[in-house]
Each structure stands twice: as C-alpha cells, then as structure tokens.
C-alpha atoms as a PDB file:
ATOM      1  CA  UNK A   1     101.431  90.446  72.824  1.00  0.00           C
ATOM      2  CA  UNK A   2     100.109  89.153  75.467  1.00  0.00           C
ATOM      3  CA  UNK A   3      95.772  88.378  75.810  1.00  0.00           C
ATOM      4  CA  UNK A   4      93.561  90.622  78.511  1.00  0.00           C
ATOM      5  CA  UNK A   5      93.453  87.158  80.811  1.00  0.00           C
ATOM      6  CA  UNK A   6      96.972  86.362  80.745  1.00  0.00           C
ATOM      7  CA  UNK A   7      97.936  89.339  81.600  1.00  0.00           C
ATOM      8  CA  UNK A   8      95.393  89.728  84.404  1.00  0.00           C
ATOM      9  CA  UNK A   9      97.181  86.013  85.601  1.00  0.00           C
ATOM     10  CA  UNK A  10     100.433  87.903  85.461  1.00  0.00           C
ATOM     11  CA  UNK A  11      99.925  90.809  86.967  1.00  0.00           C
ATOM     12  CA  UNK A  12      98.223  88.725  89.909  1.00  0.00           C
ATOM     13  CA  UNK A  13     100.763  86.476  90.348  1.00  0.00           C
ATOM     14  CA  UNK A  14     103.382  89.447  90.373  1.00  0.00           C
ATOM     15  CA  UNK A  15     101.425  91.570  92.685  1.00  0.00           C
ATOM     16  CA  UNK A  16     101.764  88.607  94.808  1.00  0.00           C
ATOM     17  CA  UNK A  17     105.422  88.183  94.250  1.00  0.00           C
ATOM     18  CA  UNK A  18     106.464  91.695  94.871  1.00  0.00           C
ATOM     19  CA  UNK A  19     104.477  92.223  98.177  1.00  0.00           C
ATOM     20  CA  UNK A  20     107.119  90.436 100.610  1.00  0.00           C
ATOM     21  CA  UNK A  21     109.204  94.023 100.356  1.00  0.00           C
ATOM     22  CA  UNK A  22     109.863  96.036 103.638  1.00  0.00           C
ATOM     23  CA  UNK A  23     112.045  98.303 105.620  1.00  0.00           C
ATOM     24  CA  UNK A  24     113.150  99.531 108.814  1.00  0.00           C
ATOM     25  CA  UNK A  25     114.962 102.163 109.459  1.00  0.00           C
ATOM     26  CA  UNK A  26     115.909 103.071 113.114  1.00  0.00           C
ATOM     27  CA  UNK A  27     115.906 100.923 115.957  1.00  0.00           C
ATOM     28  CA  UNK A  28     112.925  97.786 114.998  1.00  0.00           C
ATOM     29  CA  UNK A  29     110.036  97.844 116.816  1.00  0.00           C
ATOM     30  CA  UNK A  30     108.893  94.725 118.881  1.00  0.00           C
ATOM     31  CA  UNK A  31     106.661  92.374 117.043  1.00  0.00           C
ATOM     32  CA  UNK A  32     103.105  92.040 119.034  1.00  0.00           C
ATOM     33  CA  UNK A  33     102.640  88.617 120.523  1.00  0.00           C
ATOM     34  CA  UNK A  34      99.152  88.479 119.637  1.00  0.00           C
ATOM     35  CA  UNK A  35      98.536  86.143 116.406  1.00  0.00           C
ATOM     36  CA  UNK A  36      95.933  87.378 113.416  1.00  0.00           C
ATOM     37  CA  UNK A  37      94.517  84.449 111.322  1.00  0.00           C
ATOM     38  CA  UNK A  38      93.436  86.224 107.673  1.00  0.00           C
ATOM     39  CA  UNK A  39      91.559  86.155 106.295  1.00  0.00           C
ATOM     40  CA  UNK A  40      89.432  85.502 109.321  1.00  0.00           C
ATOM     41  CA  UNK A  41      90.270  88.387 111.131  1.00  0.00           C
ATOM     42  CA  UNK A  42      86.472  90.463 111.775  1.00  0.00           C
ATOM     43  CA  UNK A  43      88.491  93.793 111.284  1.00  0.00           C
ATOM     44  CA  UNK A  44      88.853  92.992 107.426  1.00  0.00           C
ATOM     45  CA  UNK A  45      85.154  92.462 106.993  1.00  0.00           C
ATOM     46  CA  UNK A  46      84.267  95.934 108.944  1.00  0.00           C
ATOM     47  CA  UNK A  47      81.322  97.915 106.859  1.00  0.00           C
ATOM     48  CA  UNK A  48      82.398 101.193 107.515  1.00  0.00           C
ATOM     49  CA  UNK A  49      86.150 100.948 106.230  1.00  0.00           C
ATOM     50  CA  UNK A  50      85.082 100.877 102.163  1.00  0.00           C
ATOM     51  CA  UNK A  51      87.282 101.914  99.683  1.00  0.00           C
ATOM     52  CA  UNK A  52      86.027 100.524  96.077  1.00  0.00           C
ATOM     53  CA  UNK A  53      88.959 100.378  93.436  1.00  0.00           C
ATOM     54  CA  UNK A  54      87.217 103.649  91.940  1.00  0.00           C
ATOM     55  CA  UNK A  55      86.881 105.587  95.391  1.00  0.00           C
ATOM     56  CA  UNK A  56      88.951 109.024  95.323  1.00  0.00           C
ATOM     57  CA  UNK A  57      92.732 108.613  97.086  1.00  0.00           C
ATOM     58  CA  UNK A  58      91.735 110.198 100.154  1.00  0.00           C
ATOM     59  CA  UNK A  59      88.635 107.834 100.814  1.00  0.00           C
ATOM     60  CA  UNK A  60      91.255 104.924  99.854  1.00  0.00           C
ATOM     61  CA  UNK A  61      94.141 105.921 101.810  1.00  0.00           C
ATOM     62  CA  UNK A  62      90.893 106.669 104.964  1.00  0.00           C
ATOM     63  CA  UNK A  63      90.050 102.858 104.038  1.00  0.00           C
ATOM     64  CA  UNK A  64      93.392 101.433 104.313  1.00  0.00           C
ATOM     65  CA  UNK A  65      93.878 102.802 107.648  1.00  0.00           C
ATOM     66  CA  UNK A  66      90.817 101.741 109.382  1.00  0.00           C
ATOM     67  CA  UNK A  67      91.263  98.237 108.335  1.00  0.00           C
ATOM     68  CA  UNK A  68      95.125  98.374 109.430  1.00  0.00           C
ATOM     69  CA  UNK A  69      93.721  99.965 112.590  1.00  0.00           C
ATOM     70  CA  UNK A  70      90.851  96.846 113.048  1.00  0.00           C
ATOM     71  CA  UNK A  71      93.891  94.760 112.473  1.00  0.00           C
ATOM     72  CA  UNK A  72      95.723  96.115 115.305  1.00  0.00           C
ATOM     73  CA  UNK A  73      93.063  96.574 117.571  1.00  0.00           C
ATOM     74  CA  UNK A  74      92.240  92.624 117.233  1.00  0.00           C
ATOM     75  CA  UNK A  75      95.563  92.040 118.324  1.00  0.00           C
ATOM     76  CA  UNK A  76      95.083  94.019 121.348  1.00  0.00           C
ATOM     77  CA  UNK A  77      97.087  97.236 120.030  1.00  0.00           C
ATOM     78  CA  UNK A  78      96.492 100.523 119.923  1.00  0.00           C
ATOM     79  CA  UNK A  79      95.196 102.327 116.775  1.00  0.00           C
ATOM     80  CA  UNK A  80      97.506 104.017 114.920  1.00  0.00           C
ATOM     81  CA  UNK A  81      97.312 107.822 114.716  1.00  0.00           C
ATOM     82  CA  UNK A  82      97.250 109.212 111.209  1.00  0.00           C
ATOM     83  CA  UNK A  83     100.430 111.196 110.714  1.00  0.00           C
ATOM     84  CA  UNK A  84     100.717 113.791 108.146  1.00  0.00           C
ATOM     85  CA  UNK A  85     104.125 113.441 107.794  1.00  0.00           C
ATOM     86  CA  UNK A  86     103.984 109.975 107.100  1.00  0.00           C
ATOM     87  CA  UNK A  87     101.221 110.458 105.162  1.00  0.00           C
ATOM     88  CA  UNK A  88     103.362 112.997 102.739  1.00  0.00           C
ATOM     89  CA  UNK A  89     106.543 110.690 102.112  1.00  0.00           C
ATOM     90  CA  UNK A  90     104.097 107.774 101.619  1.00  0.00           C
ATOM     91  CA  UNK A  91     101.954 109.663  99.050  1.00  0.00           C
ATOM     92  CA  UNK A  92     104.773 111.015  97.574  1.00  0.00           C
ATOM     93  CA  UNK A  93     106.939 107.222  96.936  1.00  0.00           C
ATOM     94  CA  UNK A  94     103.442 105.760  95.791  1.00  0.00           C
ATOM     95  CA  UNK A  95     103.343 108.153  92.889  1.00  0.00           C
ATOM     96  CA  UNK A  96     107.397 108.262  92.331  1.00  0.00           C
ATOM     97  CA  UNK A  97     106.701 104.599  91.879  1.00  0.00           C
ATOM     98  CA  UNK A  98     103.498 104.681  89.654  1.00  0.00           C
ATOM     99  CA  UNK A  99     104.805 107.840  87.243  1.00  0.00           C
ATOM    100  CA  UNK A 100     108.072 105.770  86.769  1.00  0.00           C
ATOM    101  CA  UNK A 101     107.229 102.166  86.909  1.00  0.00           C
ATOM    102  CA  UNK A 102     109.310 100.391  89.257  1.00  0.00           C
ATOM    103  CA  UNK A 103     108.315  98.378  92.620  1.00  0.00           C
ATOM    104  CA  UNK A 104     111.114  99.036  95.387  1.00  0.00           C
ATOM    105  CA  UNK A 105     111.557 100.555  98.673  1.00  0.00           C
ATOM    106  CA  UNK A 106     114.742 102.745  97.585  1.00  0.00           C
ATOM    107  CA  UNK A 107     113.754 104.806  94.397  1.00  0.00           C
ATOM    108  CA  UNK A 108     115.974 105.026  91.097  1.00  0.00           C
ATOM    109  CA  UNK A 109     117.901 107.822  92.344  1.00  0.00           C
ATOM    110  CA  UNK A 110     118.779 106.252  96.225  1.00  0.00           C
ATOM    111  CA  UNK A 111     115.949 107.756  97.783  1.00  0.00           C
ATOM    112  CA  UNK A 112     115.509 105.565 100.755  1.00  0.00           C
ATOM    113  CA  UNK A 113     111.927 105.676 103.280  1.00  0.00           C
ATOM    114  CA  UNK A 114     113.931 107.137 106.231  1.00  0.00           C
ATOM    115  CA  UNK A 115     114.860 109.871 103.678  1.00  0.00           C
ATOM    116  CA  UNK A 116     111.452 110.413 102.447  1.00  0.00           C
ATOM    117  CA  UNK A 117     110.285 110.551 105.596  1.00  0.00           C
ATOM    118  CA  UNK A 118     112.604 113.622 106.760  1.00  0.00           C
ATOM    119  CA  UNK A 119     112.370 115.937 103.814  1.00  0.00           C
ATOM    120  CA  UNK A 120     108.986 115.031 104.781  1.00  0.00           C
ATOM    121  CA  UNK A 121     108.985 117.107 108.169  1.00  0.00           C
ATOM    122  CA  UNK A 122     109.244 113.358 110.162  1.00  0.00           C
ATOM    123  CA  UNK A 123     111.964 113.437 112.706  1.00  0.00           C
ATOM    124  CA  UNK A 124     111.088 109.398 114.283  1.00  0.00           C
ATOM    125  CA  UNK A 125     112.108 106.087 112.822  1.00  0.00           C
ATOM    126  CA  UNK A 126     110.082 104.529 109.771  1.00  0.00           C
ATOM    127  CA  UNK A 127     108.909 101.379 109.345  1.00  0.00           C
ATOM    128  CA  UNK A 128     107.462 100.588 105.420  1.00  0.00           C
ATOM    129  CA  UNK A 129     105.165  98.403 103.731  1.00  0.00           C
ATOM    130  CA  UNK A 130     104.576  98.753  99.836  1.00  0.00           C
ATOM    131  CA  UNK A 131     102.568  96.276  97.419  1.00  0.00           C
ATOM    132  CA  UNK A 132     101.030  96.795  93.977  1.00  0.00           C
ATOM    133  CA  UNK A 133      97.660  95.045  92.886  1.00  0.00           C
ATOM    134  CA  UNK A 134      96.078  94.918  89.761  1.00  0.00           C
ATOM    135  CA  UNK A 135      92.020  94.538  89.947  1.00  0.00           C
ATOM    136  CA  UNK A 136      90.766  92.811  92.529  1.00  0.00           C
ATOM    137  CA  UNK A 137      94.399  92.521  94.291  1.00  0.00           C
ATOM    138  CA  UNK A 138      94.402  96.295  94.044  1.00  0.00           C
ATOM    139  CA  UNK A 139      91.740  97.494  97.020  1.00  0.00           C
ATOM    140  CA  UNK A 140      92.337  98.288 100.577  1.00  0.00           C
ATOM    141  CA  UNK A 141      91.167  95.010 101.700  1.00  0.00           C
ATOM    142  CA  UNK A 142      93.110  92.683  99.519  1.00  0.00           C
ATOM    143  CA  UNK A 143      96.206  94.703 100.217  1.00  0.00           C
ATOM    144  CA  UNK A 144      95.920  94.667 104.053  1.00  0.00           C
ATOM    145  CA  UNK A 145      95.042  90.929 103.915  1.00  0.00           C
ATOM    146  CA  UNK A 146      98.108  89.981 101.909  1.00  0.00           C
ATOM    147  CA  UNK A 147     100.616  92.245 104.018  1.00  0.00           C
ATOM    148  CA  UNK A 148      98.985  90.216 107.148  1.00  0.00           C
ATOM    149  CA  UNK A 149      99.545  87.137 105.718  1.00  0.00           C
ATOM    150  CA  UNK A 150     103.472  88.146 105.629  1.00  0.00           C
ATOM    151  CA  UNK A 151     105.078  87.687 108.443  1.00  0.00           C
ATOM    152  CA  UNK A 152     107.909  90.606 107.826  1.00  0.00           C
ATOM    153  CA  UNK A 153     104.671  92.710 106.794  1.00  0.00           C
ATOM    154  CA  UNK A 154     103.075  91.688 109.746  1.00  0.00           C
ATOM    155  CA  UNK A 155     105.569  92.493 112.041  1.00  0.00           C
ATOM    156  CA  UNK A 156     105.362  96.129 111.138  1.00  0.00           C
ATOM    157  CA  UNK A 157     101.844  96.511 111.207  1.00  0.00           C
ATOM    158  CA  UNK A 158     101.266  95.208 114.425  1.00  0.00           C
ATOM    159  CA  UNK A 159     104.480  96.408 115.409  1.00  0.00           C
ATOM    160  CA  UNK A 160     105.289  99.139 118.464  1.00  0.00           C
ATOM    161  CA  UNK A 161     104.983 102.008 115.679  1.00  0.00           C
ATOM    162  CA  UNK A 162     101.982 105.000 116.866  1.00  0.00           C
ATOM    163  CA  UNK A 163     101.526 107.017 114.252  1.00  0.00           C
ATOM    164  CA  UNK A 164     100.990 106.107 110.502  1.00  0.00           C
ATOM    165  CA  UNK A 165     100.799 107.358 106.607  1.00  0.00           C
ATOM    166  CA  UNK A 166      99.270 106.055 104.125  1.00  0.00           C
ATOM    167  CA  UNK A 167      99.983 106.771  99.834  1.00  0.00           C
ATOM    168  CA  UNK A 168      98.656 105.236  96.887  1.00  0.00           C
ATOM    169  CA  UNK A 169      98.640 106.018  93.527  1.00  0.00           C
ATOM    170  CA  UNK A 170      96.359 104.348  91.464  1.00  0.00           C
ATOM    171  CA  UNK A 171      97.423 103.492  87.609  1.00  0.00           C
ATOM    172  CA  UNK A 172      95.625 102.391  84.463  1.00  0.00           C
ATOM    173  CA  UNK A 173      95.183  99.260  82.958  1.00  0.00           C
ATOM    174  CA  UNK A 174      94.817  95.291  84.246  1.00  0.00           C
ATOM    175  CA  UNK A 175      91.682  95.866  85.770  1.00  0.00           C
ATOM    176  CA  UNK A 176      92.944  99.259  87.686  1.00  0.00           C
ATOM    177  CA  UNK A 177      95.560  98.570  89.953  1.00  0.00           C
ATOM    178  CA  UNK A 178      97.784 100.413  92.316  1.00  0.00           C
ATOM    179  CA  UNK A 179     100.832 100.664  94.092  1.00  0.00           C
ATOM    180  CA  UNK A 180     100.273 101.315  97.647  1.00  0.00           C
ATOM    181  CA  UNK A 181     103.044 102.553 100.897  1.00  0.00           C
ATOM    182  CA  UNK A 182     102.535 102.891 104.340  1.00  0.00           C
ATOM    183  CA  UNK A 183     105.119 104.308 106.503  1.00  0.00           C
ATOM    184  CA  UNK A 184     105.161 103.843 110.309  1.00  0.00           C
ATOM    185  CA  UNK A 185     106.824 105.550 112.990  1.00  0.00           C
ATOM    186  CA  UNK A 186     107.118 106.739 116.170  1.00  0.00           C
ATOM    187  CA  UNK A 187     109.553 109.590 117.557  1.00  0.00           C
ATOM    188  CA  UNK A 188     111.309 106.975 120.200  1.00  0.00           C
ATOM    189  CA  UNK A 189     112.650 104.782 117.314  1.00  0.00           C
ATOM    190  CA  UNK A 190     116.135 105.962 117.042  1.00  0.00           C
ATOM    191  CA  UNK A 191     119.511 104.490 115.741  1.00  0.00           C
ATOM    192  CA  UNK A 192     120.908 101.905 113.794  1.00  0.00           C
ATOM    193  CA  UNK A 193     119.075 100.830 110.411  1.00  0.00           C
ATOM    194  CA  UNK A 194     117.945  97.093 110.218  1.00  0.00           C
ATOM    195  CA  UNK A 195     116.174  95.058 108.067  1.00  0.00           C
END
C-alpha cells in the first residue's frame, strides 16, 4: 500500500511521463517559427483565464483555451476558434479515458482521434494533445505549461490548426486530477496520417 505522499510523488512523476503523447492525422501543419520560453510566457499568468482544480468542466475547458489562445497569440498566431465538433470528440476521449483508466491517444477498442473527430460531425484533419495531472499538475495552467515545454506538443499548439476543442474529465483521488484532450483542426488539412 502505498502512503498519501508517495503516491502524490508518483502520480507527479507519471503525469509528467505520460504527457509527451500526440497525434496527427491528415496532412501536419507547419510548426510556427516564433519561440515561447515557459514558463515565462505573460499569456500563462493572464487573470482572466482561471480555472481552479474545483471549477465546473465548462469554466475549465473556457480556461484551457484562453491560455492556449495567449500562447498563440505571443507567438504571433491567430487565436484559435472554439469548435464544437472538436470540442465533442475531445470531451468525449477525456471521459472514455477517465471511466476506464488508461492514458493513450487510440482507445481500448481502436478508436483513433481522426475517428472521434468524424462521428463527431468534424470533416478537417486533427491534431491531439492529451495529459493527465494529479493536484497541482492537474489545472489548466500546469497542463498548458507542460504541453509548451514539449516540443511535439508545441508544435501542435502553435501549429497552422484554426479551430479547437477542448475535454476533460476530472477524477477522484491524488489531490484531484484529470485527464485532459485537445483536438485541433482545420478543414484544409487533408491526406496522409503522420506522426
């Protein structure tokens, strides 16, 4: 059995771990030029894009987008556009992945993003960032700061990609944690898959 602090050490240092996972599907965007130093980038210390670790989804999923957006418009990039779409298959894998416990981009039963995405309504490539945090590794602003400080993460958030959804699914114990996806797309990304 393992004690409350080692397992908060644990999860941490997973959360960490497993946070270097990503997809493409479709034809990969190009990677911005512009470089973003976390965790001194001013768009992860905006006021107005909260989201406490006990906020409702909606106001986390709101909070994960603005600071992807600040991101992204430090780099000199457009904002993306909330999608619904994307929004749908990303809510939908975050909880798939919370109600049965695994960490992956393809689900137990083959369901890849690009799938997700269309029996989601979304026609366009997808581009897909996941992580899982437990306490403080679990909030909008840890989890954006850690998929910065990846450069395959990186590349898709300040990627060519306009439109964005966000899903998370938050899950007891370690502090509260949660297992977060963001899918990106836009309809010009067409073709072969890549990684």
């Amino acid at each position: 059995m393992l004690s409350c602090a080692r397992t908060r050490h644990l999860a941490a240092w997973t959360s960490t771990s497993l946070l270097a996972g990503m997809v493409l599907a479709g034809e990969a965007p190009a990677v911005a030029t512009a470089v973003v130093h976390p965790p001194g980038v001013p768009a992860l210390t905006a006021s107005h894009c909260h989201g406490a670790r006990d906020a409702s989804p909606a106001v986390l999923r709101r909070a994960m987008l603005c600071l992807v957006n600040r991101a992204r418009m430090g780099a000199d990039l457009s904002p993306f556009r909330a999608e619904r779409r994307l929004a749908r298959a990303a809510s939908r894998h975050a909880a798939d992945m919370g109600r049965r416990h695994y960490f992956a981009h393809v689900s137990p039963r083959g369901t890849s993003a690009l799938s997700r995405a269309r029996a989601a309504g979304w026609r366009g490539g997808v581009g897909e960032v996941i992580a899982w945090g437990c306490g403080s590794l679990s909030t909008p602003r840890a989890t954006v700061r850690a998929w910065l400080h990846s450069p395959r993460h990186r590349s898709i958030i300040l990627g060519s990609a306009r439109a964005a959804g966000v899903g998370v699914r938050r899950v007891a114990g370690c502090g509260g944690g949660a297992y977060w996806v963001m899918d990106v797309g836009s309809p010009r990304w067409r073709g072969r898959a890549g990684r």
